[in-house]
N, C-alpha and C. Protein backbone atom coordinates (compact mmCIF):
# COMPACT_ATOMS: atom_id res chain seq x y z
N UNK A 1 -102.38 -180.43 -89.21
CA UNK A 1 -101.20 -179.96 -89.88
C UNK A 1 -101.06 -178.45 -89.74
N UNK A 2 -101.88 -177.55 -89.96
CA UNK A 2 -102.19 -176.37 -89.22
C UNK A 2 -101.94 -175.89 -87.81
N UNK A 3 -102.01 -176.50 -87.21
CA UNK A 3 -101.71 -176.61 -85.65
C UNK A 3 -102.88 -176.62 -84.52
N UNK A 4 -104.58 -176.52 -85.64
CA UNK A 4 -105.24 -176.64 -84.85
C UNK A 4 -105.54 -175.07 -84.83
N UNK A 5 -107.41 -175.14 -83.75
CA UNK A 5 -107.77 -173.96 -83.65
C UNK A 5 -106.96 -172.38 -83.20
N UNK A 6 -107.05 -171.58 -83.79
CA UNK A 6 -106.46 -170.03 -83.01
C UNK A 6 -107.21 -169.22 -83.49
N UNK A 7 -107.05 -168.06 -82.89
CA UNK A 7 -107.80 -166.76 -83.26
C UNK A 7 -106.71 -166.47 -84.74
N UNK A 8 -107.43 -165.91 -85.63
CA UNK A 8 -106.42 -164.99 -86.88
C UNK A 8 -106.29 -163.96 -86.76
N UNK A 9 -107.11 -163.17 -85.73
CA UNK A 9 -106.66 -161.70 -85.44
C UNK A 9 -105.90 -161.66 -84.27
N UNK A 10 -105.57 -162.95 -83.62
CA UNK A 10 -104.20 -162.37 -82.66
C UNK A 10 -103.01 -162.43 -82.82
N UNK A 11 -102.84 -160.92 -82.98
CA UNK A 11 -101.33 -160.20 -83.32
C UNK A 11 -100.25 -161.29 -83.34
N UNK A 12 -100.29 -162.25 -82.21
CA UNK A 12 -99.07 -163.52 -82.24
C UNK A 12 -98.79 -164.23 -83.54
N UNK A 13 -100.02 -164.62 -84.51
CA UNK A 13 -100.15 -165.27 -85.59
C UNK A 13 -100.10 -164.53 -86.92
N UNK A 14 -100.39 -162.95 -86.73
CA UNK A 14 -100.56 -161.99 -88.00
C UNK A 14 -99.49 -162.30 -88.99
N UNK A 15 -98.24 -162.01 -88.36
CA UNK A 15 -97.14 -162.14 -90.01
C UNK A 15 -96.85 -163.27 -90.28
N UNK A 16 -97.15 -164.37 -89.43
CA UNK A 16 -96.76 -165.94 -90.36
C UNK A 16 -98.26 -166.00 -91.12
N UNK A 17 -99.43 -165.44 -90.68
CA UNK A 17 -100.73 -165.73 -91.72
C UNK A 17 -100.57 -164.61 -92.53
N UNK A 18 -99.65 -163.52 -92.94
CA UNK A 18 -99.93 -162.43 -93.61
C UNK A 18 -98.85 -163.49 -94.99
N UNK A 19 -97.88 -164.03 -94.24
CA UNK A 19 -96.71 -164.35 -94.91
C UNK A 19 -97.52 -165.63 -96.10
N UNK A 20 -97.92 -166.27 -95.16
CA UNK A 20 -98.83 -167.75 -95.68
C UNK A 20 -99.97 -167.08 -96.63
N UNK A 21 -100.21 -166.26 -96.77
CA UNK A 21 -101.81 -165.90 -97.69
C UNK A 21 -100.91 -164.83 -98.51
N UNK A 22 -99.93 -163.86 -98.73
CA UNK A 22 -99.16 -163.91 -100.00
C UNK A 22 -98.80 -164.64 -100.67
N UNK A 23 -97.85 -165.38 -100.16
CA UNK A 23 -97.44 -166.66 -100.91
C UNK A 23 -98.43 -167.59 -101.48
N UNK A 24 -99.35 -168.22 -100.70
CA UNK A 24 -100.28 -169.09 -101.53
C UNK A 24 -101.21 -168.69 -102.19
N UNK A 25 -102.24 -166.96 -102.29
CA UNK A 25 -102.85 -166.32 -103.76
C UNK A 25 -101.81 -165.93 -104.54
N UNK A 26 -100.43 -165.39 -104.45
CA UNK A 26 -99.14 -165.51 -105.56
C UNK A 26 -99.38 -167.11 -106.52
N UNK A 27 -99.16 -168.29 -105.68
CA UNK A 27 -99.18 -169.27 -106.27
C UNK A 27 -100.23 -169.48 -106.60
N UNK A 28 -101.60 -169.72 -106.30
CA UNK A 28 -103.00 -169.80 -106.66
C UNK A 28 -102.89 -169.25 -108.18
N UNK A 29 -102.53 -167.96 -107.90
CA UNK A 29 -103.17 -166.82 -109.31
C UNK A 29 -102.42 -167.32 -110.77
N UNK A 30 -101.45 -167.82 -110.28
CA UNK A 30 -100.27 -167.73 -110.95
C UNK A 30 -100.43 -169.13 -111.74
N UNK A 31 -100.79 -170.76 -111.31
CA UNK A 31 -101.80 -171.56 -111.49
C UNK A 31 -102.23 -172.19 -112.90
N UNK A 32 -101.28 -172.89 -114.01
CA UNK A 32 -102.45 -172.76 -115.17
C UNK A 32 -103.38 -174.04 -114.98
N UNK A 33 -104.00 -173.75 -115.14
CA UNK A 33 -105.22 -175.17 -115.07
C UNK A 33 -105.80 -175.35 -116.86
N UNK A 34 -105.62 -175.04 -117.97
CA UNK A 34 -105.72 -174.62 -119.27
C UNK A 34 -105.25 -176.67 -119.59
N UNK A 35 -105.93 -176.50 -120.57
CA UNK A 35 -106.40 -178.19 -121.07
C UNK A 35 -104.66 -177.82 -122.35
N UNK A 36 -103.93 -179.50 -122.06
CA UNK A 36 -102.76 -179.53 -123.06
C UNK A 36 -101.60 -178.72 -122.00
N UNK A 37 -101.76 -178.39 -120.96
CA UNK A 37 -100.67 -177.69 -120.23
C UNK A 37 -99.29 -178.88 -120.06
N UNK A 38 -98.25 -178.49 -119.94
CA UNK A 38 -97.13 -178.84 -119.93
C UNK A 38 -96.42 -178.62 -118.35
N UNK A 39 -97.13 -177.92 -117.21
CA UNK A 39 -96.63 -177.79 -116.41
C UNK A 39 -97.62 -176.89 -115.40
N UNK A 40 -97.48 -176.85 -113.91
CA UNK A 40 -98.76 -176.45 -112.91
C UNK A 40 -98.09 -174.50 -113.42
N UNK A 41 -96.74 -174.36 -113.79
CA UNK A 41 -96.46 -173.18 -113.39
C UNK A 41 -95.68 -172.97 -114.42
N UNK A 42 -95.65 -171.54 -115.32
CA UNK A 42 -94.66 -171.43 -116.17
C UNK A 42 -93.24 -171.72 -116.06
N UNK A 43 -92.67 -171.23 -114.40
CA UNK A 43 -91.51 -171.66 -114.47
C UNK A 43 -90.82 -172.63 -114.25
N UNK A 44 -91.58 -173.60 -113.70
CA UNK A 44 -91.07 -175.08 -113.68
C UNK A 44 -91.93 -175.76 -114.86
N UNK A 45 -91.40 -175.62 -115.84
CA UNK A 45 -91.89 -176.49 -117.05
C UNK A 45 -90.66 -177.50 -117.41
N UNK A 46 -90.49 -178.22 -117.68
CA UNK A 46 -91.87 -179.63 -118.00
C UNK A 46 -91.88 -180.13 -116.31
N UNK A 47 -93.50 -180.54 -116.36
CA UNK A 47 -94.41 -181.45 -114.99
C UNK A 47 -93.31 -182.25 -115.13
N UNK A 48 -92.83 -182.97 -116.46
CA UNK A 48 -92.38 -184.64 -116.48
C UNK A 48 -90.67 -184.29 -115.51
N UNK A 49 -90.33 -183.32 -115.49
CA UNK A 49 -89.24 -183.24 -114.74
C UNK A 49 -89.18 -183.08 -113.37
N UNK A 50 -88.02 -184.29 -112.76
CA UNK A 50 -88.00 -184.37 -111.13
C UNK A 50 -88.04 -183.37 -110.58
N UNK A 51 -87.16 -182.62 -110.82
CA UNK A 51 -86.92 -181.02 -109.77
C UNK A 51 -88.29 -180.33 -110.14
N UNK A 52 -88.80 -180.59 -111.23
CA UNK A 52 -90.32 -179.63 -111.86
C UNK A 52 -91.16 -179.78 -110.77
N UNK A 53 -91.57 -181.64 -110.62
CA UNK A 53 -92.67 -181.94 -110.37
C UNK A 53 -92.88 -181.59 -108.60
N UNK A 54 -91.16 -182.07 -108.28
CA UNK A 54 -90.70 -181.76 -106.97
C UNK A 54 -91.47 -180.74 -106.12
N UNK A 55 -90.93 -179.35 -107.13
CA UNK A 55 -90.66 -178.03 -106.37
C UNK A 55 -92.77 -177.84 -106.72
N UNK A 56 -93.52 -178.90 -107.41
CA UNK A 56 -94.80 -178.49 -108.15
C UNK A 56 -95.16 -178.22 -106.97
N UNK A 57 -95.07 -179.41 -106.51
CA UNK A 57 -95.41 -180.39 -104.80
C UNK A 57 -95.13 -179.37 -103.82
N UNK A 58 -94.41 -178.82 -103.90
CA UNK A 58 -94.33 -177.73 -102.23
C UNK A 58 -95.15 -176.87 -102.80
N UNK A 59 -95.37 -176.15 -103.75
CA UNK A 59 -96.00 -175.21 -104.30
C UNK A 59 -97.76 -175.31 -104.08
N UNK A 60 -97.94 -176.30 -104.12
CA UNK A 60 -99.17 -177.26 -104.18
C UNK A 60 -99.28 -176.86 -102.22
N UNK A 61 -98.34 -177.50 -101.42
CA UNK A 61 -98.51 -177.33 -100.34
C UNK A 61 -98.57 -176.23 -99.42
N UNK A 62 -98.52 -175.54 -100.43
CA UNK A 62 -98.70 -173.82 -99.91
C UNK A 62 -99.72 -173.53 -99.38
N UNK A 63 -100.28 -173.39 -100.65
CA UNK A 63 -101.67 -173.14 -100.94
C UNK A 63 -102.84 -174.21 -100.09
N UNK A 64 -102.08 -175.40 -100.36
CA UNK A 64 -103.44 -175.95 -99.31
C UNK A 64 -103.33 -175.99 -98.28
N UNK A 65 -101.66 -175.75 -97.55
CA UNK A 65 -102.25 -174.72 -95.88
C UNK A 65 -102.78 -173.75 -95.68
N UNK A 66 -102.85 -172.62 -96.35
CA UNK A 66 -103.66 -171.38 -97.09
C UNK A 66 -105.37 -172.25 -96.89
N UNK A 67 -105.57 -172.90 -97.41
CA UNK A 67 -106.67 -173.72 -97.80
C UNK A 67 -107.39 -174.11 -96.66
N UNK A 68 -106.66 -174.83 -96.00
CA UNK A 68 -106.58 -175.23 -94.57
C UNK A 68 -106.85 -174.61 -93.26
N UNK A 69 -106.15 -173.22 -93.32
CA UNK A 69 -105.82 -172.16 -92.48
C UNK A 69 -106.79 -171.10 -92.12
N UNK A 70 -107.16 -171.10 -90.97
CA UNK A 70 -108.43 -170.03 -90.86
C UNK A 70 -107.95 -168.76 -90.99
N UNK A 71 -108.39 -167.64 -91.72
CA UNK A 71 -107.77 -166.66 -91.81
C UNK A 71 -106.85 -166.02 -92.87
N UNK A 72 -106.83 -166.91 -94.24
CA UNK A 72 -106.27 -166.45 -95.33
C UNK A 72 -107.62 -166.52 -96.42
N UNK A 73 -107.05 -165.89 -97.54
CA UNK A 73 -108.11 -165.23 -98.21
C UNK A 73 -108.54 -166.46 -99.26
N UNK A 74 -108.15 -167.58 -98.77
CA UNK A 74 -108.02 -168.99 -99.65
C UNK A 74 -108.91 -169.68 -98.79
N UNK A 75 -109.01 -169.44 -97.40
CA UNK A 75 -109.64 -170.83 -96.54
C UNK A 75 -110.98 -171.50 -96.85
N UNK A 76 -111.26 -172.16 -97.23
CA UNK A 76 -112.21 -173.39 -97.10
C UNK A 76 -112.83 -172.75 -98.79
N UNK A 77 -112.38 -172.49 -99.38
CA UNK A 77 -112.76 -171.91 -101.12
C UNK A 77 -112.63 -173.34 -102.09
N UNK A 78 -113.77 -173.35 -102.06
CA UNK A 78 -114.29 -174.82 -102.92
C UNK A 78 -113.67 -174.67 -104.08
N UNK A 79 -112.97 -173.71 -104.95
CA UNK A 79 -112.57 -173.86 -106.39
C UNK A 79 -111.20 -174.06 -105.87
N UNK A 80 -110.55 -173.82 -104.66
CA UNK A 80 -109.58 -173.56 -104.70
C UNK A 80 -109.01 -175.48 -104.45
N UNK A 81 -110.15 -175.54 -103.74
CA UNK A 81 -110.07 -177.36 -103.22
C UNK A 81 -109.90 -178.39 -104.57
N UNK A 82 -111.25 -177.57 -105.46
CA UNK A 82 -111.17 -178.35 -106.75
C UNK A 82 -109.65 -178.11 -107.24
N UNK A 83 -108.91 -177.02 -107.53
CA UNK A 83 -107.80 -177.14 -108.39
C UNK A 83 -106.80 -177.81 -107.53
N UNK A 84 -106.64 -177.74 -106.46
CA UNK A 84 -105.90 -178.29 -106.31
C UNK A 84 -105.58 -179.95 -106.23
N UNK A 85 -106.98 -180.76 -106.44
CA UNK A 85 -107.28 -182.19 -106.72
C UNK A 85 -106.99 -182.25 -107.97
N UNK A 86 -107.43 -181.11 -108.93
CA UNK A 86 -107.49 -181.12 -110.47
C UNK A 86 -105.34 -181.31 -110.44
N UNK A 87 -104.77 -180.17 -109.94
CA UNK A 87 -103.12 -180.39 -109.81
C UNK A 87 -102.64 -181.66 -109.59
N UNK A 88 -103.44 -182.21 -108.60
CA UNK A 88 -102.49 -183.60 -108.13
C UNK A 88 -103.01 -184.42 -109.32
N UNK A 89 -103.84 -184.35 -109.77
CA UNK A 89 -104.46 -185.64 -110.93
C UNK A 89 -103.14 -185.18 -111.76
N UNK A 90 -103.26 -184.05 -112.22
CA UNK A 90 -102.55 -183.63 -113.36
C UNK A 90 -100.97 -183.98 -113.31
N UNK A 91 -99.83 -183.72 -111.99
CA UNK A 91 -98.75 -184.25 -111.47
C UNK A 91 -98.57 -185.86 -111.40
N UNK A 92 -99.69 -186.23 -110.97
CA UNK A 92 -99.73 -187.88 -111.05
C UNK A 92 -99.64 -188.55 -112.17
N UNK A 93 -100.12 -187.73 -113.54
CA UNK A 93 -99.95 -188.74 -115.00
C UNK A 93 -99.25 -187.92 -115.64
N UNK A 94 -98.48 -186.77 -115.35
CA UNK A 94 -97.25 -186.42 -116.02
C UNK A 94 -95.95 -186.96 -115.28
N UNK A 95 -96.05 -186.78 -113.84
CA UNK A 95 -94.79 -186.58 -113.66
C UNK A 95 -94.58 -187.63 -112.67
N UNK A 96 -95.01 -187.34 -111.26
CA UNK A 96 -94.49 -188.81 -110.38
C UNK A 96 -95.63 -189.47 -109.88
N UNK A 97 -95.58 -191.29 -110.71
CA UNK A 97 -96.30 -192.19 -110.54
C UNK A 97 -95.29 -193.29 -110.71
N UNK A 98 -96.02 -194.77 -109.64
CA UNK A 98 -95.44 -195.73 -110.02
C UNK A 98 -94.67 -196.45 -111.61
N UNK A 99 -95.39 -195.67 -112.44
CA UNK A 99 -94.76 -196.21 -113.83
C UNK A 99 -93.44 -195.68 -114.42
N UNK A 100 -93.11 -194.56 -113.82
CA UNK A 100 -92.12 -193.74 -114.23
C UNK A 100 -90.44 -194.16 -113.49
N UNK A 101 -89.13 -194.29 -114.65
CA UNK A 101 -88.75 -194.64 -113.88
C UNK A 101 -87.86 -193.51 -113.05
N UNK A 102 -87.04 -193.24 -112.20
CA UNK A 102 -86.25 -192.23 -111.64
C UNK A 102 -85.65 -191.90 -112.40
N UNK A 103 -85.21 -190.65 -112.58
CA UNK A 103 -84.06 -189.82 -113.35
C UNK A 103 -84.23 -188.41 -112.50
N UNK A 104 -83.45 -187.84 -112.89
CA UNK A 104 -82.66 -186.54 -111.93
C UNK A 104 -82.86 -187.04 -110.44
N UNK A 105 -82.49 -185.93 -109.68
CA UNK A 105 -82.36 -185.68 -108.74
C UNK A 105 -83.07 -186.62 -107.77
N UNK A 106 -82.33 -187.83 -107.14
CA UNK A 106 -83.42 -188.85 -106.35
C UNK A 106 -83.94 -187.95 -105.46
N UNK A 107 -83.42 -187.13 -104.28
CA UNK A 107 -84.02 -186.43 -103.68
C UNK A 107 -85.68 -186.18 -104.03
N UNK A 108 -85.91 -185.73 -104.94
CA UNK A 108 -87.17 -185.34 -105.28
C UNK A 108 -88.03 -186.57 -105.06
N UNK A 109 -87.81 -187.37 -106.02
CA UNK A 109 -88.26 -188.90 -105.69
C UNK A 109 -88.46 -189.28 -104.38
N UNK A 110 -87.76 -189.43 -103.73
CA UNK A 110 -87.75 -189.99 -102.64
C UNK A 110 -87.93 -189.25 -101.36
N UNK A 111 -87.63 -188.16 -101.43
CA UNK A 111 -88.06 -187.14 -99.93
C UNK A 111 -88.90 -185.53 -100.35
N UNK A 112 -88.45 -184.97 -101.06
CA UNK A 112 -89.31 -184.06 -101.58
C UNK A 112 -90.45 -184.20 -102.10
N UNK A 113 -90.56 -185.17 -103.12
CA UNK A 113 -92.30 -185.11 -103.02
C UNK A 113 -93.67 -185.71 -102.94
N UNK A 114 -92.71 -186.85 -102.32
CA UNK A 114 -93.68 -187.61 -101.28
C UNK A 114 -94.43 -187.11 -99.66
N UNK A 115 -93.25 -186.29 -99.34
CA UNK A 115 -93.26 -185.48 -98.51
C UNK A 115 -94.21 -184.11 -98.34
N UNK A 116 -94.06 -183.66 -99.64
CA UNK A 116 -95.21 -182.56 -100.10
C UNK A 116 -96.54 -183.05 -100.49
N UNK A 117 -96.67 -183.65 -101.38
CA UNK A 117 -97.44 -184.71 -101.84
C UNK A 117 -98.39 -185.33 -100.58
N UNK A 118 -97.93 -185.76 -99.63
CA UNK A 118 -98.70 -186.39 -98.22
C UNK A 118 -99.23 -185.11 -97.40
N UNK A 119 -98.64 -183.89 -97.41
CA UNK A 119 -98.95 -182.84 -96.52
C UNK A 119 -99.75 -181.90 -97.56
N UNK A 120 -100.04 -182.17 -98.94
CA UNK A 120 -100.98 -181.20 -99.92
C UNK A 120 -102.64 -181.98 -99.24
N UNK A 121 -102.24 -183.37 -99.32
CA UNK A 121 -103.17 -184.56 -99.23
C UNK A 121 -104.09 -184.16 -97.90
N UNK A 122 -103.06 -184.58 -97.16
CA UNK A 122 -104.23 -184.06 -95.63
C UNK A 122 -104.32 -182.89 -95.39
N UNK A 123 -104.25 -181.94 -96.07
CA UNK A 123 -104.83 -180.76 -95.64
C UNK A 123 -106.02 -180.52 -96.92
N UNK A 124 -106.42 -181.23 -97.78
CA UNK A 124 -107.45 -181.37 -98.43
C UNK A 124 -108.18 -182.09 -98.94
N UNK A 125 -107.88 -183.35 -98.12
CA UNK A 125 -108.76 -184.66 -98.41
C UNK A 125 -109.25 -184.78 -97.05
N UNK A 126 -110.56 -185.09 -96.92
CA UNK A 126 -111.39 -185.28 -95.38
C UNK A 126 -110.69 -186.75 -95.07
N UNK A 127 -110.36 -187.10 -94.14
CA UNK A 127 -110.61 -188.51 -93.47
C UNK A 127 -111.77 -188.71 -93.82
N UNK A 128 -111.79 -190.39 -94.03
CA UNK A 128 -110.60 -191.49 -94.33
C UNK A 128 -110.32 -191.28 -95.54
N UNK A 129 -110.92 -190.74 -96.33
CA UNK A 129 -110.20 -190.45 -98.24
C UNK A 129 -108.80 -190.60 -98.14
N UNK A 130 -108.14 -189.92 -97.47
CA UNK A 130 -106.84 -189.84 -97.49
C UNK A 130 -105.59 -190.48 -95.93
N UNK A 131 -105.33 -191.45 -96.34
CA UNK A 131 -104.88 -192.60 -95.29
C UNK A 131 -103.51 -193.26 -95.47
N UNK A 132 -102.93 -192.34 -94.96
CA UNK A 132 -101.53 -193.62 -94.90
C UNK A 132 -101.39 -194.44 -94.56
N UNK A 133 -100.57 -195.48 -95.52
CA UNK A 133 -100.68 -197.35 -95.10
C UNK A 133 -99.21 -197.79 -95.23
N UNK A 134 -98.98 -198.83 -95.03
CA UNK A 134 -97.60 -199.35 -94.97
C UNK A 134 -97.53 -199.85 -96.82
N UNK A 135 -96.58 -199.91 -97.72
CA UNK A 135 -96.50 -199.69 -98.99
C UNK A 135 -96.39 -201.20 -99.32
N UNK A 136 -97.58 -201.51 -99.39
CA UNK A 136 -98.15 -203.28 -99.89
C UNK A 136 -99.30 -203.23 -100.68
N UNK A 137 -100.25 -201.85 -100.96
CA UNK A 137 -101.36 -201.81 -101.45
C UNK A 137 -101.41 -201.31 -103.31
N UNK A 138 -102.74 -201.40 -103.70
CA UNK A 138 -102.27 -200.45 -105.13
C UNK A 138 -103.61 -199.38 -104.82
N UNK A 139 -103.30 -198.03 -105.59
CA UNK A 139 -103.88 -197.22 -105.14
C UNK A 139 -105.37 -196.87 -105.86
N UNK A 140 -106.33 -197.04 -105.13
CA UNK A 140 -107.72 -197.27 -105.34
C UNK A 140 -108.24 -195.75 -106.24
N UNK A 141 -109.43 -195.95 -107.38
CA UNK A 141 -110.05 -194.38 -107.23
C UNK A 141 -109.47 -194.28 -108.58
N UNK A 142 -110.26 -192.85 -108.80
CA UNK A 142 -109.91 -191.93 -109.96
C UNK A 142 -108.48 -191.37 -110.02
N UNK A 143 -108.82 -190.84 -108.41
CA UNK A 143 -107.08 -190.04 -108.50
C UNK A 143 -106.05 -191.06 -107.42
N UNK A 144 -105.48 -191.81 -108.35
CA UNK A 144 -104.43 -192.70 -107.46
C UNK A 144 -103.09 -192.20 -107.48
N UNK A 145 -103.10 -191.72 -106.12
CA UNK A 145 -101.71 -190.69 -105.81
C UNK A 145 -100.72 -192.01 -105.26
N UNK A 146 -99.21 -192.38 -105.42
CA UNK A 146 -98.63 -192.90 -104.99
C UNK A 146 -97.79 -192.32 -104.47
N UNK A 147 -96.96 -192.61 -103.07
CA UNK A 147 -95.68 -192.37 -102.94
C UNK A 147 -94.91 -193.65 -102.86
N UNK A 148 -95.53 -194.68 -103.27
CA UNK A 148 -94.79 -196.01 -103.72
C UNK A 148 -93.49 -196.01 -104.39
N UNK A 149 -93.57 -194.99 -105.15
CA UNK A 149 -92.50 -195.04 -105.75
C UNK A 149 -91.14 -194.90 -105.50
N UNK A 150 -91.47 -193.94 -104.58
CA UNK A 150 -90.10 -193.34 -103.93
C UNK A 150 -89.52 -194.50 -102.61
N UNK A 151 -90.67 -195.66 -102.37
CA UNK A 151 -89.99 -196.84 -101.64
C UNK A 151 -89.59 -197.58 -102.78
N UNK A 152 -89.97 -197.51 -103.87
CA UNK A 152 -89.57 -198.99 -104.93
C UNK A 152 -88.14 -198.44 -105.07
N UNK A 153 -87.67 -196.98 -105.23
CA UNK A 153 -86.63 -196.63 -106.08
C UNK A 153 -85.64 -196.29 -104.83
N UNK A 154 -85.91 -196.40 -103.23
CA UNK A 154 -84.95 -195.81 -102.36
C UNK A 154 -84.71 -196.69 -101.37
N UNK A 155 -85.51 -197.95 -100.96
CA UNK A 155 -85.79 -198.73 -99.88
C UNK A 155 -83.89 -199.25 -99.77
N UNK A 156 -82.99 -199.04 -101.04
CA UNK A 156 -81.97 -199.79 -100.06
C UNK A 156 -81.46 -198.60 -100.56
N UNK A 157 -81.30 -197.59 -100.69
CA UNK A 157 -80.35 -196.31 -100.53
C UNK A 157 -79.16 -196.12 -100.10
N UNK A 158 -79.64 -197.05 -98.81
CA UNK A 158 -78.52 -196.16 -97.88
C UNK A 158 -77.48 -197.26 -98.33
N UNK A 159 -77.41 -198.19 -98.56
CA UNK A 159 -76.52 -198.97 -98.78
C UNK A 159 -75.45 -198.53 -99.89
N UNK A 160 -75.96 -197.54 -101.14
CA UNK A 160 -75.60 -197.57 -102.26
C UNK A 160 -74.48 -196.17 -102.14
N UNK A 161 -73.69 -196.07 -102.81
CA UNK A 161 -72.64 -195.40 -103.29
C UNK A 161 -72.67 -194.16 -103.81
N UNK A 162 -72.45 -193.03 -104.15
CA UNK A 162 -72.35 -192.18 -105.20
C UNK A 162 -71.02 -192.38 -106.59
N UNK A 163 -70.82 -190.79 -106.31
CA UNK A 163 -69.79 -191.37 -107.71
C UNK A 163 -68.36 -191.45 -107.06
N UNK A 164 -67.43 -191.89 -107.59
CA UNK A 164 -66.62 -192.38 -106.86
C UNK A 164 -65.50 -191.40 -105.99
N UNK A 165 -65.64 -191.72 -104.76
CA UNK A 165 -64.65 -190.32 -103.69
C UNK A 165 -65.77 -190.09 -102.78
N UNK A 166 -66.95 -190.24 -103.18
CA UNK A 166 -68.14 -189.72 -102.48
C UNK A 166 -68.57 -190.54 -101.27
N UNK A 167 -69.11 -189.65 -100.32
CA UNK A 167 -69.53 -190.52 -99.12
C UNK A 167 -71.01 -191.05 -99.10
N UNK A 168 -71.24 -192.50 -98.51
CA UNK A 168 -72.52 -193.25 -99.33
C UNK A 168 -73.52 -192.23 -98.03
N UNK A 169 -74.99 -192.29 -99.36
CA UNK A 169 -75.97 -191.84 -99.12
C UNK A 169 -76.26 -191.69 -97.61
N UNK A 170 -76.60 -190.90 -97.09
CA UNK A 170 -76.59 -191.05 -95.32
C UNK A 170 -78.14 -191.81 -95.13
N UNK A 171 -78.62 -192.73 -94.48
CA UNK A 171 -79.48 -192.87 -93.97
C UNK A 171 -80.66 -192.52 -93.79
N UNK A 172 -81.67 -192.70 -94.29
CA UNK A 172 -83.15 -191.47 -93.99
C UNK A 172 -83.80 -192.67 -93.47
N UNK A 173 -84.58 -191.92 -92.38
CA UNK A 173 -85.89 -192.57 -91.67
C UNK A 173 -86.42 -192.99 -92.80
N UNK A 174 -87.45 -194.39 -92.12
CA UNK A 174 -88.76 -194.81 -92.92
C UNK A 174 -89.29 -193.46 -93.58
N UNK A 175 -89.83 -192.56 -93.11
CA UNK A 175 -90.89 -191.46 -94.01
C UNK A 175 -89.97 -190.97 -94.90
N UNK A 176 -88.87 -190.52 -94.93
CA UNK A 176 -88.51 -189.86 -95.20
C UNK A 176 -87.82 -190.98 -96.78
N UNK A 177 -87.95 -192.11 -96.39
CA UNK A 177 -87.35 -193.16 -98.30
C UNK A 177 -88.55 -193.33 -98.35
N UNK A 178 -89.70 -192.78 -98.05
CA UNK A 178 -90.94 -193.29 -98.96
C UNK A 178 -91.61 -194.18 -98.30
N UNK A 179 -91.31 -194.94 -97.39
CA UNK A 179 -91.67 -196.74 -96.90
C UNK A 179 -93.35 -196.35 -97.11
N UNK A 180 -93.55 -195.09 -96.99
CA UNK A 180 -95.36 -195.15 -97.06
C UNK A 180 -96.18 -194.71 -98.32
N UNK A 181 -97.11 -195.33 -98.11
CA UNK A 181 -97.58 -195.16 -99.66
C UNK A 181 -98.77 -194.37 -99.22
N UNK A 182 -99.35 -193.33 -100.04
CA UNK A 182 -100.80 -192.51 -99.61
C UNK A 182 -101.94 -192.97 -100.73
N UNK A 183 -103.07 -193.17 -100.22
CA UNK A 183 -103.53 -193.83 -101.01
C UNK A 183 -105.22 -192.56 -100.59
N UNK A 184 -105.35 -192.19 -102.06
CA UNK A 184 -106.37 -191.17 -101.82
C UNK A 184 -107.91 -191.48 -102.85
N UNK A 185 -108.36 -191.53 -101.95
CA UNK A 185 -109.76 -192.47 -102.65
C UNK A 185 -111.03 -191.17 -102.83
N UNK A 186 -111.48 -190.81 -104.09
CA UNK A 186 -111.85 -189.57 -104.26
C UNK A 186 -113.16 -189.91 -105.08
C-alpha cells in the first residue's frame, strides 16, 4: 500500500514524506485514547456519528501509512501500532458495526469507511491476520472489524431512488458497496 521499498532521503520522495509525517504526528498527538472517551478526536465528536466515524477512518489511515512508511517519525513505533488497534476496537463498538443501523450520510457507510477501514487494516495487521473475503463469513477474534455492513445496507443501491427530482444513485463497483467484508483476527 506504500508502494514498496525506496530510499527516504531521495529528494523525489522528500515533500510527499515531509507532507505524510506532519499530518500523521498532527493526528497521532492530537489522539485521545483516555477511558469513557466519546470520540478518537475532539472535533469529530460523537464516534456514534456517520460523518464522525467516517472522517475517524481516514484519520486512522494517515497515520498508519506514516506507520507503514519508511522514513516518517511514526514508522514501525509499537505504541503507535498499539493505538491504532486500540482506535479500531474503539470505532467498531461505538460507531460502525454490523449491529448498527444506517443513518446519515450512506456514503460513509458504504464507501468511506470501509474503504479507510481496509487500508488502516493492511498497513497494520501482518498477513494473514488481516484478509479480505467475499461477505458470507462472521468476523472471528477480539477485534471483529466488519465492512459487512456497508454490503447489508448498499448491495441494491443502485437500484434505489433519492428524493424526488433526483437522479438514482449511480452505480459503484463491488469494493466500493462494501461486497467485501475484512475480517481481522488479532
Amino acid at each position: 500500500m506504500t508502494g514498496g521499498a525506496f530510499d527516504p532521503a531521495d529528494r523525489d520522495f522528500a515533500t510527499a514524506l515531509t507532507a505524510l509525517d506532519t499530518q500523521a504526528t498532527g493526528w497521532w498527538g492530537k489522539l485521545d485514547t483516555s477511558t469513557g472517551r466519546k470520540a478518537l478526536w475532539a472535533d469529530l465528536s460523537p464516534a456514534t456519528d456517520s460523518g464522525m466515524f467516517g472522517q475517524s477512518y481516514t484519520r486512522l489511515r494517515t497515520v498508519a501509512t506514516a506507520w507503514a512508511t519508511p522514513g516518517t517519525s511514526l514508522t514501525g513505533d509499537t505504541a503507535v501500532r498499539d493505538g491504532l488497534l486500540d482506535a479500531l476496537r474503539f470505532l467498531n463498538t461505538v460507531g460502525y458495526n454490523p449491529s448498527r443501523g444506517e443513518s446519515g450520510n450512506w456514503w460513509f457507510w458504504e464507501i468511506g469507511a470501509p474503504r479507510a477501514l481496509m487500508d488502516t487494516c493492511e498497513s497494520v495487521v501482518p498477513r494473514p491476520n488481516c484478509t479480505l473475503v467475499d461477505h458470507g463469513g462472521t468476523p472471528p477474534g477480539p477485534l471483529p472489524l466488519s465492512a459487512s455492513v456497508a454490503h447489508d445496507r448498499g448491495a441494491d443501491r443502485e437500484k434505489e431512488q433519492g428524493p424526488p427530482a433526483s437522479p438514482p444513485h449511480s452505480p459503484k463497483p463491488p469494493l466500493n458497496r462494501g461486497s467485501v467484508k475484512l475480517l481481522l483476527e488479532h
